[in-house]
PDB file of N, CA and C in Angstrom:
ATOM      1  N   UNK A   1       9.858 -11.646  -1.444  1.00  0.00           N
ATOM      2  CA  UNK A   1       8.892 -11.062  -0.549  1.00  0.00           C
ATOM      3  C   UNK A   1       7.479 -11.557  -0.831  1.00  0.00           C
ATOM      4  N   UNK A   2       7.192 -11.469  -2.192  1.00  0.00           N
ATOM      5  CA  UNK A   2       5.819 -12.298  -2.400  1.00  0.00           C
ATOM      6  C   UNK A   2       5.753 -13.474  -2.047  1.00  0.00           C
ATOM      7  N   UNK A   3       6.127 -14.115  -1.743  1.00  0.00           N
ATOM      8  CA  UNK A   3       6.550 -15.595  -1.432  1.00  0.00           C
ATOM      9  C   UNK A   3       6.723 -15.744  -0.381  1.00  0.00           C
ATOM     10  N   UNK A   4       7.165 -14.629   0.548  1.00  0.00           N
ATOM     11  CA  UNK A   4       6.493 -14.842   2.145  1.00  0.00           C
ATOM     12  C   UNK A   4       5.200 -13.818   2.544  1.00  0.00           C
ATOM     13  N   UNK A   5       4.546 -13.073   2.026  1.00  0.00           N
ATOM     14  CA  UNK A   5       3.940 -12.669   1.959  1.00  0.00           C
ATOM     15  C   UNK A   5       2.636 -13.466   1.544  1.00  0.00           C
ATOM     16  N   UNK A   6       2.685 -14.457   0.404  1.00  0.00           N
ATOM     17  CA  UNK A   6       1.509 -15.259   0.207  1.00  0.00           C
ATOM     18  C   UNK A   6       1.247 -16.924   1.289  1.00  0.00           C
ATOM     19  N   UNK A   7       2.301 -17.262   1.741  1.00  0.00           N
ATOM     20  CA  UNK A   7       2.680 -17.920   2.234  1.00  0.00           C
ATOM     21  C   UNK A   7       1.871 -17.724   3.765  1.00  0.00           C
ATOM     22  N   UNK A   8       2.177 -16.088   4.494  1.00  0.00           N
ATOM     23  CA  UNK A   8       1.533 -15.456   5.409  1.00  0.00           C
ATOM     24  C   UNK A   8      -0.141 -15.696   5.150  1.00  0.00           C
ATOM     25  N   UNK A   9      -0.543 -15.340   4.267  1.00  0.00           N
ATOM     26  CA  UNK A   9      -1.987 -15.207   3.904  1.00  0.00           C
ATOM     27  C   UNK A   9      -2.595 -16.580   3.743  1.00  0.00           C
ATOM     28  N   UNK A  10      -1.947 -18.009   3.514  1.00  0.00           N
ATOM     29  CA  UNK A  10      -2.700 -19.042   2.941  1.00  0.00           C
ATOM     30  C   UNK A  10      -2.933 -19.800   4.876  1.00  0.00           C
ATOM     31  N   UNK A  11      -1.401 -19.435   5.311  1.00  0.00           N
ATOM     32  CA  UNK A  11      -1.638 -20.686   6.274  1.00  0.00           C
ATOM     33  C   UNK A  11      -1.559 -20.010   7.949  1.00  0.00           C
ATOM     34  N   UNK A  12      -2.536 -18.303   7.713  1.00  0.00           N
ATOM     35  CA  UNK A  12      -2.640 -17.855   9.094  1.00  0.00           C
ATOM     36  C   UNK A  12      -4.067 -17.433   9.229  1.00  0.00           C
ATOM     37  N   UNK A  13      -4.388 -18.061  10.510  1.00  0.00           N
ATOM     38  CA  UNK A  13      -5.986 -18.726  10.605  1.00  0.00           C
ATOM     39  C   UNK A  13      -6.957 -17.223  10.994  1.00  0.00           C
ATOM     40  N   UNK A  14      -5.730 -16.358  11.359  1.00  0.00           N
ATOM     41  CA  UNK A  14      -6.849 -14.775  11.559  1.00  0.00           C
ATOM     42  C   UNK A  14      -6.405 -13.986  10.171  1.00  0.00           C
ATOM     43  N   UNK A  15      -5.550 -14.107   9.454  1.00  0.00           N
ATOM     44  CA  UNK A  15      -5.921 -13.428   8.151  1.00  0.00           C
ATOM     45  C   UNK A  15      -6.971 -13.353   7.644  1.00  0.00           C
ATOM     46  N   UNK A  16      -7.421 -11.964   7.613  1.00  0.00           N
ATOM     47  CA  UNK A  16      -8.829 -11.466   6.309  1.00  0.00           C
ATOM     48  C   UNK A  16      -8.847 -10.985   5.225  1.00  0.00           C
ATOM     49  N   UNK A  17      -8.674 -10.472   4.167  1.00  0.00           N
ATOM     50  CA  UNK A  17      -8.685  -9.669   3.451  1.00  0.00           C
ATOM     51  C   UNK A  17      -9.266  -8.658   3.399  1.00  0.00           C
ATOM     52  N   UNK A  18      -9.662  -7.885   3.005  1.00  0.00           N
ATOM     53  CA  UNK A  18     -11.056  -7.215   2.913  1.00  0.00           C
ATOM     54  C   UNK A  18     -11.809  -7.564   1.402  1.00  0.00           C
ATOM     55  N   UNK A  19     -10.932  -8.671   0.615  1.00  0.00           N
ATOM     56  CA  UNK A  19     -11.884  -8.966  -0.735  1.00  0.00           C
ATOM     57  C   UNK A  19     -12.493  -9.983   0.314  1.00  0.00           C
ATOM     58  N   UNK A  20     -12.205 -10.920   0.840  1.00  0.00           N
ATOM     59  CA  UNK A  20     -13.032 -11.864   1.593  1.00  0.00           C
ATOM     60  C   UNK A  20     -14.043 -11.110   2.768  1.00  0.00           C
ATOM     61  N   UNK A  21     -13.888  -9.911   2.731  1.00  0.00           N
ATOM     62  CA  UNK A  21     -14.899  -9.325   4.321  1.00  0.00           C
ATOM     63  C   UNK A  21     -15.711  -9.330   3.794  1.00  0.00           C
ATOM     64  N   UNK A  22     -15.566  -7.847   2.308  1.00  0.00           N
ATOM     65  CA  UNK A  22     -16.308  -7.437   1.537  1.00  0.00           C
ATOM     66  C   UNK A  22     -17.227  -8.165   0.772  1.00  0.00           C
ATOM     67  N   UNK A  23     -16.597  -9.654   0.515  1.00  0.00           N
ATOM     68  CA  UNK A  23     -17.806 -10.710   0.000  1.00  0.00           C
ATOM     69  C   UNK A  23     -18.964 -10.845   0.884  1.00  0.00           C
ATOM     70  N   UNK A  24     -18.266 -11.268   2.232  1.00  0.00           N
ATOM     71  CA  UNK A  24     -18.979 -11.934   3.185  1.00  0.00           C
ATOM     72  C   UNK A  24     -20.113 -10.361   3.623  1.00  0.00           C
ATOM     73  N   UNK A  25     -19.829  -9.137   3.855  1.00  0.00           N
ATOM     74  CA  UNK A  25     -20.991  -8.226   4.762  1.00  0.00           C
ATOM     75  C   UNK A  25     -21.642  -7.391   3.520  1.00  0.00           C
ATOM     76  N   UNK A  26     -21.168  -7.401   2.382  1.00  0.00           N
ATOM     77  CA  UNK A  26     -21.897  -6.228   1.295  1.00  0.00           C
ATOM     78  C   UNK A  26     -23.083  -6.203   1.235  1.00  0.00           C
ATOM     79  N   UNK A  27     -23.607  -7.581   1.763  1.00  0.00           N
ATOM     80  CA  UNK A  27     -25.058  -7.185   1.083  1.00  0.00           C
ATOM     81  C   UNK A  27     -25.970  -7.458   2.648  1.00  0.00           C
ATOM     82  N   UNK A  28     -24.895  -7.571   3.490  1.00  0.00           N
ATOM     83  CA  UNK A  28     -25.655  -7.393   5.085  1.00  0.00           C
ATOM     84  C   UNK A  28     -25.470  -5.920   5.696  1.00  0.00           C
ATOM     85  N   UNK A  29     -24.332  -5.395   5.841  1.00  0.00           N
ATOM     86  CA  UNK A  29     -23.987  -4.451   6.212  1.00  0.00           C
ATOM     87  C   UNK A  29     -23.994  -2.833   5.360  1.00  0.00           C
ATOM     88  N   UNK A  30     -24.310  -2.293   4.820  1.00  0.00           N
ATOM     89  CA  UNK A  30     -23.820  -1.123   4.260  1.00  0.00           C
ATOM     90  C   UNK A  30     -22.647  -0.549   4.792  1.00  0.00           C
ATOM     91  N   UNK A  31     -22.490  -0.061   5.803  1.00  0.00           N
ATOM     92  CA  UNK A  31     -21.595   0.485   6.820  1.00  0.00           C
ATOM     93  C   UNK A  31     -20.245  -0.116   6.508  1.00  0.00           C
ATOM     94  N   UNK A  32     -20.245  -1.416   6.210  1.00  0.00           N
ATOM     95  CA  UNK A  32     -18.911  -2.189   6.271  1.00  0.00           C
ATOM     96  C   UNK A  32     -18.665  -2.552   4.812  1.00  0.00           C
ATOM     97  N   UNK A  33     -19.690  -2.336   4.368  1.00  0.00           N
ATOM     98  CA  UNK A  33     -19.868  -2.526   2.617  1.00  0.00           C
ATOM     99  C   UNK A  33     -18.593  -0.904   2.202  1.00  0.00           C
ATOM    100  N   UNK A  34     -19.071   0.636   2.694  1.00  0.00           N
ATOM    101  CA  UNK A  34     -19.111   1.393   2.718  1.00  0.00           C
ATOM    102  C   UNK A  34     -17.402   1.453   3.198  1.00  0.00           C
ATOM    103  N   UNK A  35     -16.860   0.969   4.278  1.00  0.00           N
ATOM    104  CA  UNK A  35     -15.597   0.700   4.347  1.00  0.00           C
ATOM    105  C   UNK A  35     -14.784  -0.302   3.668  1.00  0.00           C
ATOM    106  N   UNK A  36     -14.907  -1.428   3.421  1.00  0.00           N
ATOM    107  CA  UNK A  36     -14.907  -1.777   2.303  1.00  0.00           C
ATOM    108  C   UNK A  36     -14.279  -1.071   0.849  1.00  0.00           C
ATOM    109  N   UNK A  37     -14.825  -0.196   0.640  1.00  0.00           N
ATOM    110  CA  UNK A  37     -14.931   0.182  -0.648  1.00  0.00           C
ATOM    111  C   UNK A  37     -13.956   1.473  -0.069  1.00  0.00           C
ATOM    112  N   UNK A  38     -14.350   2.106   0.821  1.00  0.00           N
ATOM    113  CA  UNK A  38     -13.111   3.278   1.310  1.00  0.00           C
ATOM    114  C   UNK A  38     -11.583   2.740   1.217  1.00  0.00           C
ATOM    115  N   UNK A  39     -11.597   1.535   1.404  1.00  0.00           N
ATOM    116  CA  UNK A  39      -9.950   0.670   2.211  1.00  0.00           C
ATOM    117  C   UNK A  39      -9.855   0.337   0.169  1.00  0.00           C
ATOM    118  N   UNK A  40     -10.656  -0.223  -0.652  1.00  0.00           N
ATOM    119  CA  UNK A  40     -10.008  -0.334  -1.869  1.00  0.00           C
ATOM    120  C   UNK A  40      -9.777   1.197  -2.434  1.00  0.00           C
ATOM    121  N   UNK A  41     -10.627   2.081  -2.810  1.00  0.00           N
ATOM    122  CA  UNK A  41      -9.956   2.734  -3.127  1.00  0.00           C
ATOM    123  C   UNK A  41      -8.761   3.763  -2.545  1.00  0.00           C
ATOM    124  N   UNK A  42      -8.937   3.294  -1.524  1.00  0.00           N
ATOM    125  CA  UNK A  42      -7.507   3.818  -0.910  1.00  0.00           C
ATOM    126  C   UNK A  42      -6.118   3.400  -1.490  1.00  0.00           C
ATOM    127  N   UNK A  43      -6.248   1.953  -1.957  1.00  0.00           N
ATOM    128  CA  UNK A  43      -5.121   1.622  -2.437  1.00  0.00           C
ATOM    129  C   UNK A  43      -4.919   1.532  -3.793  1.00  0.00           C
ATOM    130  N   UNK A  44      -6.554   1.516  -4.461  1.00  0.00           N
ATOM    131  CA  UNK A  44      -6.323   2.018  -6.040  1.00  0.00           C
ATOM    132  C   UNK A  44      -5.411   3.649  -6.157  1.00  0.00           C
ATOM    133  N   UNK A  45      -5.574   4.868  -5.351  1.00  0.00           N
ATOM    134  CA  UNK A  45      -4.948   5.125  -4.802  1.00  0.00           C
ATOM    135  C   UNK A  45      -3.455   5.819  -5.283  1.00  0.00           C
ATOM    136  N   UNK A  46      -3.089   4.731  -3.999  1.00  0.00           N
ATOM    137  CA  UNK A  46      -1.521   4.464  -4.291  1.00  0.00           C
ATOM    138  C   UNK A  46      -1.191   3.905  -5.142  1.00  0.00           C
ATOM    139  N   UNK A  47      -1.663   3.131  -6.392  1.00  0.00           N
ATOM    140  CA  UNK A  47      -1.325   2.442  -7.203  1.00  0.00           C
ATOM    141  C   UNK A  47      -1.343   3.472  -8.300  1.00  0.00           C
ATOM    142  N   UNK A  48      -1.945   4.019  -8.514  1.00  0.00           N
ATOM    143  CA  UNK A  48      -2.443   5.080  -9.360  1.00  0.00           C
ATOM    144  C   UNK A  48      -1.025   6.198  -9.618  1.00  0.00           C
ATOM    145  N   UNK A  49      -1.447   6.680  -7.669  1.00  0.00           N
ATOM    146  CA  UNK A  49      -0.082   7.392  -8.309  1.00  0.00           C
ATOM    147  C   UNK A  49       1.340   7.526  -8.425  1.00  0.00           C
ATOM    148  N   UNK A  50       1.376   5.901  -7.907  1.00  0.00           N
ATOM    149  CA  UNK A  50       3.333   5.747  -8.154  1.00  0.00           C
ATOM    150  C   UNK A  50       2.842   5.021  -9.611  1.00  0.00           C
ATOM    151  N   UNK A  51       1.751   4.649 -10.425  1.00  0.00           N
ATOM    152  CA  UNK A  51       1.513   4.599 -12.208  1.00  0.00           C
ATOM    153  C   UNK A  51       2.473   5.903 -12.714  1.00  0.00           C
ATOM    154  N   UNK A  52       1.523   6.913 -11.925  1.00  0.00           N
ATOM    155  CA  UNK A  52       1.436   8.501 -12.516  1.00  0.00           C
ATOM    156  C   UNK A  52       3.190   8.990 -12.553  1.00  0.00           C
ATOM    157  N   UNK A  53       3.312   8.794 -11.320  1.00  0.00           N
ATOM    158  CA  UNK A  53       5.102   8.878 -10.956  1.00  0.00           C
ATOM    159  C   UNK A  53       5.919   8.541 -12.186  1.00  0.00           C
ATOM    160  N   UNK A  54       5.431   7.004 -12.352  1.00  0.00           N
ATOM    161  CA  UNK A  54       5.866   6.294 -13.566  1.00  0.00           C
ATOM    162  C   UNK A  54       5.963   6.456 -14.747  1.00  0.00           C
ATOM    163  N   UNK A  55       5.453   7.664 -15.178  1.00  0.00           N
ATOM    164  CA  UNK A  55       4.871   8.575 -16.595  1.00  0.00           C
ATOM    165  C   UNK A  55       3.783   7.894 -17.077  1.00  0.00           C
ATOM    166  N   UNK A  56       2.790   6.824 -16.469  1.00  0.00           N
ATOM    167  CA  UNK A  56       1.505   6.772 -17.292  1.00  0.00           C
ATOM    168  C   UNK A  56       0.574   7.982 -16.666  1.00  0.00           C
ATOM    169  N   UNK A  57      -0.200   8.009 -18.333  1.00  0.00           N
ATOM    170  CA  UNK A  57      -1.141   9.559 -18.028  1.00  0.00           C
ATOM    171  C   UNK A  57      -1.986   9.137 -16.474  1.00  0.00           C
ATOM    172  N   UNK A  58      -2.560   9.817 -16.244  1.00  0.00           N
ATOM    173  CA  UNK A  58      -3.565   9.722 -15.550  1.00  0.00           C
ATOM    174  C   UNK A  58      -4.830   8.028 -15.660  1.00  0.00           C
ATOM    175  N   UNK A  59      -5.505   8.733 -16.640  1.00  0.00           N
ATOM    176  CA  UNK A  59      -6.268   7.400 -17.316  1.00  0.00           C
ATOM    177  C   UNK A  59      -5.814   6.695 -17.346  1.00  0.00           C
ATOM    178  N   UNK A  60      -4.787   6.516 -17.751  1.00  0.00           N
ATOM    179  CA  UNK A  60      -4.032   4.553 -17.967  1.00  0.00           C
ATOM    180  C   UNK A  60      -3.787   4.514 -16.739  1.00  0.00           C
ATOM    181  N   UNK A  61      -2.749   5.063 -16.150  1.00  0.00           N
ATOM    182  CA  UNK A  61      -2.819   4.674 -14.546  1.00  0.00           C
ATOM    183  C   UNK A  61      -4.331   4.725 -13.972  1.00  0.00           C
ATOM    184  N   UNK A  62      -5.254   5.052 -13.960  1.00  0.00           N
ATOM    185  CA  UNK A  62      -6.454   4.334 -13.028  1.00  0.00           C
ATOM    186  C   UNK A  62      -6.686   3.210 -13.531  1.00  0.00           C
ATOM    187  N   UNK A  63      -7.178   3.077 -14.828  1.00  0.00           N
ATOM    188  CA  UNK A  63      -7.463   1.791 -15.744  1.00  0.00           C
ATOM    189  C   UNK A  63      -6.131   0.477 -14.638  1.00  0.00           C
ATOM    190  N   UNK A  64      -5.247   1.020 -14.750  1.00  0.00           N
ATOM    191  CA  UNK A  64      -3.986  -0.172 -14.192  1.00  0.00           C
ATOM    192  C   UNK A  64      -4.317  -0.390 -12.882  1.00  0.00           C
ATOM    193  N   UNK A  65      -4.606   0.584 -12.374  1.00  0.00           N
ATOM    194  CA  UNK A  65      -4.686   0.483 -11.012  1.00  0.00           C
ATOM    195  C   UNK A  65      -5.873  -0.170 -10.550  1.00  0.00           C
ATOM    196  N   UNK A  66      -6.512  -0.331 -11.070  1.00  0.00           N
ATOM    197  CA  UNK A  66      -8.137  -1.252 -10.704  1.00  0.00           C
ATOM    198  C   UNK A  66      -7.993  -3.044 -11.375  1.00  0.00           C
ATOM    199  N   UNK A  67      -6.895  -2.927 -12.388  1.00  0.00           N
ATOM    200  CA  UNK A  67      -6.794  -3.944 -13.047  1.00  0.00           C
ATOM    201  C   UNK A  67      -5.682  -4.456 -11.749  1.00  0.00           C
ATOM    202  N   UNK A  68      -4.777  -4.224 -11.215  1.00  0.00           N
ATOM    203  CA  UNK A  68      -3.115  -4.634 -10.514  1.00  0.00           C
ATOM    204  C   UNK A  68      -4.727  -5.129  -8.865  1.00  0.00           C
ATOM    205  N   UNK A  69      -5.714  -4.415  -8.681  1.00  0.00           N
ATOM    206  CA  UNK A  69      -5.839  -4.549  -7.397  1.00  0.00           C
ATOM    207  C   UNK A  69      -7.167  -5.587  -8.117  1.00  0.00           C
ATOM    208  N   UNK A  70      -7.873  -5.441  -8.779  1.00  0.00           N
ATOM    209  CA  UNK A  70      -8.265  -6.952  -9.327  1.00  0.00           C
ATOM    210  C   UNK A  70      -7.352  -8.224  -9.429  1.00  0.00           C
ATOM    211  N   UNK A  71      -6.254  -8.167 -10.010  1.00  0.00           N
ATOM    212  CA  UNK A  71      -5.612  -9.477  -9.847  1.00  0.00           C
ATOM    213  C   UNK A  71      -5.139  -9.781  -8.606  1.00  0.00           C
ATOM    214  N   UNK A  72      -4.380  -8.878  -7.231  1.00  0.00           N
ATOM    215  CA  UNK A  72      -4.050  -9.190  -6.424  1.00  0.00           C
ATOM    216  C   UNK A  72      -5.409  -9.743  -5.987  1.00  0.00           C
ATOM    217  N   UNK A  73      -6.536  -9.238  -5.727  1.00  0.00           N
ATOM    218  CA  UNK A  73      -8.169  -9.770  -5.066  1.00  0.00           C
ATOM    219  C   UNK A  73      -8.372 -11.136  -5.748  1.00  0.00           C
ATOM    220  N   UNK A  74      -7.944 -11.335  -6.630  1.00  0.00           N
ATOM    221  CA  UNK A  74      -8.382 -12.715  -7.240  1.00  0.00           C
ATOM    222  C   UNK A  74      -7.306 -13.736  -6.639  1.00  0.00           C
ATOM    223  N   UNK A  75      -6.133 -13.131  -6.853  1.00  0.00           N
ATOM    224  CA  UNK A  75      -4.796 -14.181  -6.298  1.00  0.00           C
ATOM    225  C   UNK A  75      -5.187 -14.247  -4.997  1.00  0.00           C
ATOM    226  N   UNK A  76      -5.473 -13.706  -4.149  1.00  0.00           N
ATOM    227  CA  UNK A  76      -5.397 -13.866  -2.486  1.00  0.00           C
ATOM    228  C   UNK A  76      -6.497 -15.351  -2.342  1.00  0.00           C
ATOM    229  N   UNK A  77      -7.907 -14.834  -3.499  1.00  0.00           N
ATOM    230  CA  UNK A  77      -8.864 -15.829  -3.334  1.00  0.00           C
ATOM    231  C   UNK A  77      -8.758 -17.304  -3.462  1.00  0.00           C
ATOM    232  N   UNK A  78      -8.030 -16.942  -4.535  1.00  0.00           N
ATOM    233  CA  UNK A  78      -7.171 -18.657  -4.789  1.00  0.00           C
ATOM    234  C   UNK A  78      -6.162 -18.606  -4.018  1.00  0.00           C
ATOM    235  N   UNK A  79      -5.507 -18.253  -3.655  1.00  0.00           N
ATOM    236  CA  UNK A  79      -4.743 -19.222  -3.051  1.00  0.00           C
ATOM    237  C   UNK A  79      -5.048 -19.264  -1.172  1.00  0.00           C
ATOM    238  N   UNK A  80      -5.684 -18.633  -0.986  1.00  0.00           N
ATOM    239  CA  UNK A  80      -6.560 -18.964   0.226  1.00  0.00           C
ATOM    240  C   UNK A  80      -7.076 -19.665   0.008  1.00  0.00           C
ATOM    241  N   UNK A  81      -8.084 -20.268  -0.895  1.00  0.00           N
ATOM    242  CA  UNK A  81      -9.436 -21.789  -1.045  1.00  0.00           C
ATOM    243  C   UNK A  81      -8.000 -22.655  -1.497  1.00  0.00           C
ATOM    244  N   UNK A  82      -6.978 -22.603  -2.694  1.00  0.00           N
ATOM    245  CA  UNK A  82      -6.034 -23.627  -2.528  1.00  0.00           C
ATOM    246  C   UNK A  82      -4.930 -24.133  -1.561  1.00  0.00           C
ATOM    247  N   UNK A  83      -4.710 -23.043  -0.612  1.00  0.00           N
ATOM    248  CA  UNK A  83      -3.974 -23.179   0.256  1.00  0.00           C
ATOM    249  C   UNK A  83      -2.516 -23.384  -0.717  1.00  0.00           C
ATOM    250  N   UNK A  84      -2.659 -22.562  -1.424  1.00  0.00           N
ATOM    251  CA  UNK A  84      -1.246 -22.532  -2.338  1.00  0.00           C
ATOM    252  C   UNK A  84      -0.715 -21.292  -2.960  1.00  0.00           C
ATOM    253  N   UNK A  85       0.685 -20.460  -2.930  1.00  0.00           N
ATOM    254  CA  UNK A  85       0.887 -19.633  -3.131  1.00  0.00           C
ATOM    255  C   UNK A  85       1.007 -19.654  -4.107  1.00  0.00           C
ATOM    256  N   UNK A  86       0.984 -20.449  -5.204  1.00  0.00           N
ATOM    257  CA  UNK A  86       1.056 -19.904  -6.790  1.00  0.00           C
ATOM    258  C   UNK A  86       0.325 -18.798  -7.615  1.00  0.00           C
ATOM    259  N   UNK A  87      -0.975 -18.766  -6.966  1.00  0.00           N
ATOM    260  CA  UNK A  87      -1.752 -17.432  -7.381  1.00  0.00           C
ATOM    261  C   UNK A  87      -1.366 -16.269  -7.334  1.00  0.00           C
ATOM    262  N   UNK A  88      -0.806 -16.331  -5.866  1.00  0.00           N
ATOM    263  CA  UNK A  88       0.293 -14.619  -5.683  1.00  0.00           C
ATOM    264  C   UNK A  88       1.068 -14.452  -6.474  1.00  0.00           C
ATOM    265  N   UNK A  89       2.211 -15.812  -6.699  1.00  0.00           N
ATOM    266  CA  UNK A  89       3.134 -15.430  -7.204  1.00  0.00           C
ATOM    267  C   UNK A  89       3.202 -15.184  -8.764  1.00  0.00           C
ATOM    268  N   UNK A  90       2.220 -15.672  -9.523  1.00  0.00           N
ATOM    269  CA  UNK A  90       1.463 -15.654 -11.197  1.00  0.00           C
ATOM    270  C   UNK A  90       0.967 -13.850 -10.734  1.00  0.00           C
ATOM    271  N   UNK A  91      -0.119 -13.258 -10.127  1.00  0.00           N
ATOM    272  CA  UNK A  91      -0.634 -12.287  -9.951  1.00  0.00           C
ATOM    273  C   UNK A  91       0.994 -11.380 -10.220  1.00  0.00           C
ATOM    274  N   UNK A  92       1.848 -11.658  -8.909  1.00  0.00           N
ATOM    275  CA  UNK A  92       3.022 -10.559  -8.978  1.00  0.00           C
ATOM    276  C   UNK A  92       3.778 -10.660 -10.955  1.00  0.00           C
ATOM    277  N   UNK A  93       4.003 -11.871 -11.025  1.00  0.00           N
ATOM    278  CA  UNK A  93       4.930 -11.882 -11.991  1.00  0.00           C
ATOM    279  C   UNK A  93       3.990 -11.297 -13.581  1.00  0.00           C
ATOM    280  N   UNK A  94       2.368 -11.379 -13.315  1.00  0.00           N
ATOM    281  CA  UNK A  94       2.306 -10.899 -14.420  1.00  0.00           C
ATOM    282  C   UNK A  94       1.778  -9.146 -14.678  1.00  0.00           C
ATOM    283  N   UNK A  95       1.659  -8.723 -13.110  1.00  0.00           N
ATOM    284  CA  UNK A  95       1.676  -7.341 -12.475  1.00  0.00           C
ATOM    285  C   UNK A  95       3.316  -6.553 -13.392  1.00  0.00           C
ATOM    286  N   UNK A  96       3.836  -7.310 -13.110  1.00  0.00           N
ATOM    287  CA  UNK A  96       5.411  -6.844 -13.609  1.00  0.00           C
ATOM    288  C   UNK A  96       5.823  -7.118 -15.064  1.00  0.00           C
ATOM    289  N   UNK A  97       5.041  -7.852 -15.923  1.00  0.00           N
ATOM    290  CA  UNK A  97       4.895  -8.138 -17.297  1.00  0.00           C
ATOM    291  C   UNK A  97       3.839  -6.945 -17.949  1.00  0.00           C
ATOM    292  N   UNK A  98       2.498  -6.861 -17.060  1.00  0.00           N
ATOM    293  CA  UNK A  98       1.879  -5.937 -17.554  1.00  0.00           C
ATOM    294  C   UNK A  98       2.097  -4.138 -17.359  1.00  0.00           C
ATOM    295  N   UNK A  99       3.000  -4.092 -16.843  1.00  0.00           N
ATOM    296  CA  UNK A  99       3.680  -2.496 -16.433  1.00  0.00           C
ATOM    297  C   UNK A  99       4.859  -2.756 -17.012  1.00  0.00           C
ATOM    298  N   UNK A 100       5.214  -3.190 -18.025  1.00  0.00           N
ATOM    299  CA  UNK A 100       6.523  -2.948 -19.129  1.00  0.00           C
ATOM    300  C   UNK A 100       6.298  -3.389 -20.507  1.00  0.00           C
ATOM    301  N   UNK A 101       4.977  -3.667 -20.603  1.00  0.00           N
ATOM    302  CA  UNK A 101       4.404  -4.101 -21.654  1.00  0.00           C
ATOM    303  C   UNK A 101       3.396  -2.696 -22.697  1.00  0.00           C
TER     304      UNK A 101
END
């Protein structure tokens, strides 16, 4: 699934992210800066609490959850400027090294 999923993101010409919006309007827009930041922590989030689900306390699950949506934001970046899915797929595989570790 990551692998069509990153695949989707490198080579479709209306894909955005919102790490790429959020670069581009933060320091033009507030408003969109302001959503932006609503749409991440929305999904810090969900990350948080299927952590919590998972038996990490609270704290470690946020700590994870800002770290899992940092690496996905970094993987999308590369491999959008490389036009190569290896970033996703390094991001997923070490997402899944660092939650059993």
């Amino acid at each position: 699934m990551i692998e069509e999923l990153a695949t989707y993101i490198i080579h479709e010409e209306s894909y955005l992210s919102v790490t790429l919006l959020s670069l581009e309007v933060s320091s033009i827009s507030e408003m969109l800066r302001k959503a932006c930041e609503q749409e991440y922590n929305s999904w810090i989030n969900v990350f948080t609490k299927k952590l919590i689900q998972g038996g990490f306390t609270a704290e470690k699950a946020q700590k994870l959850a800002v770290l899992i949506q940092s690496m996905i934001d970094g993987a999308v970046t590369l491999s959008v400027t490389k036009k190569d899915t290896a970033p996703l797929q390094i991001a997923a595989d070490s997402i899944s090294l660092l939650l059993i570790s």
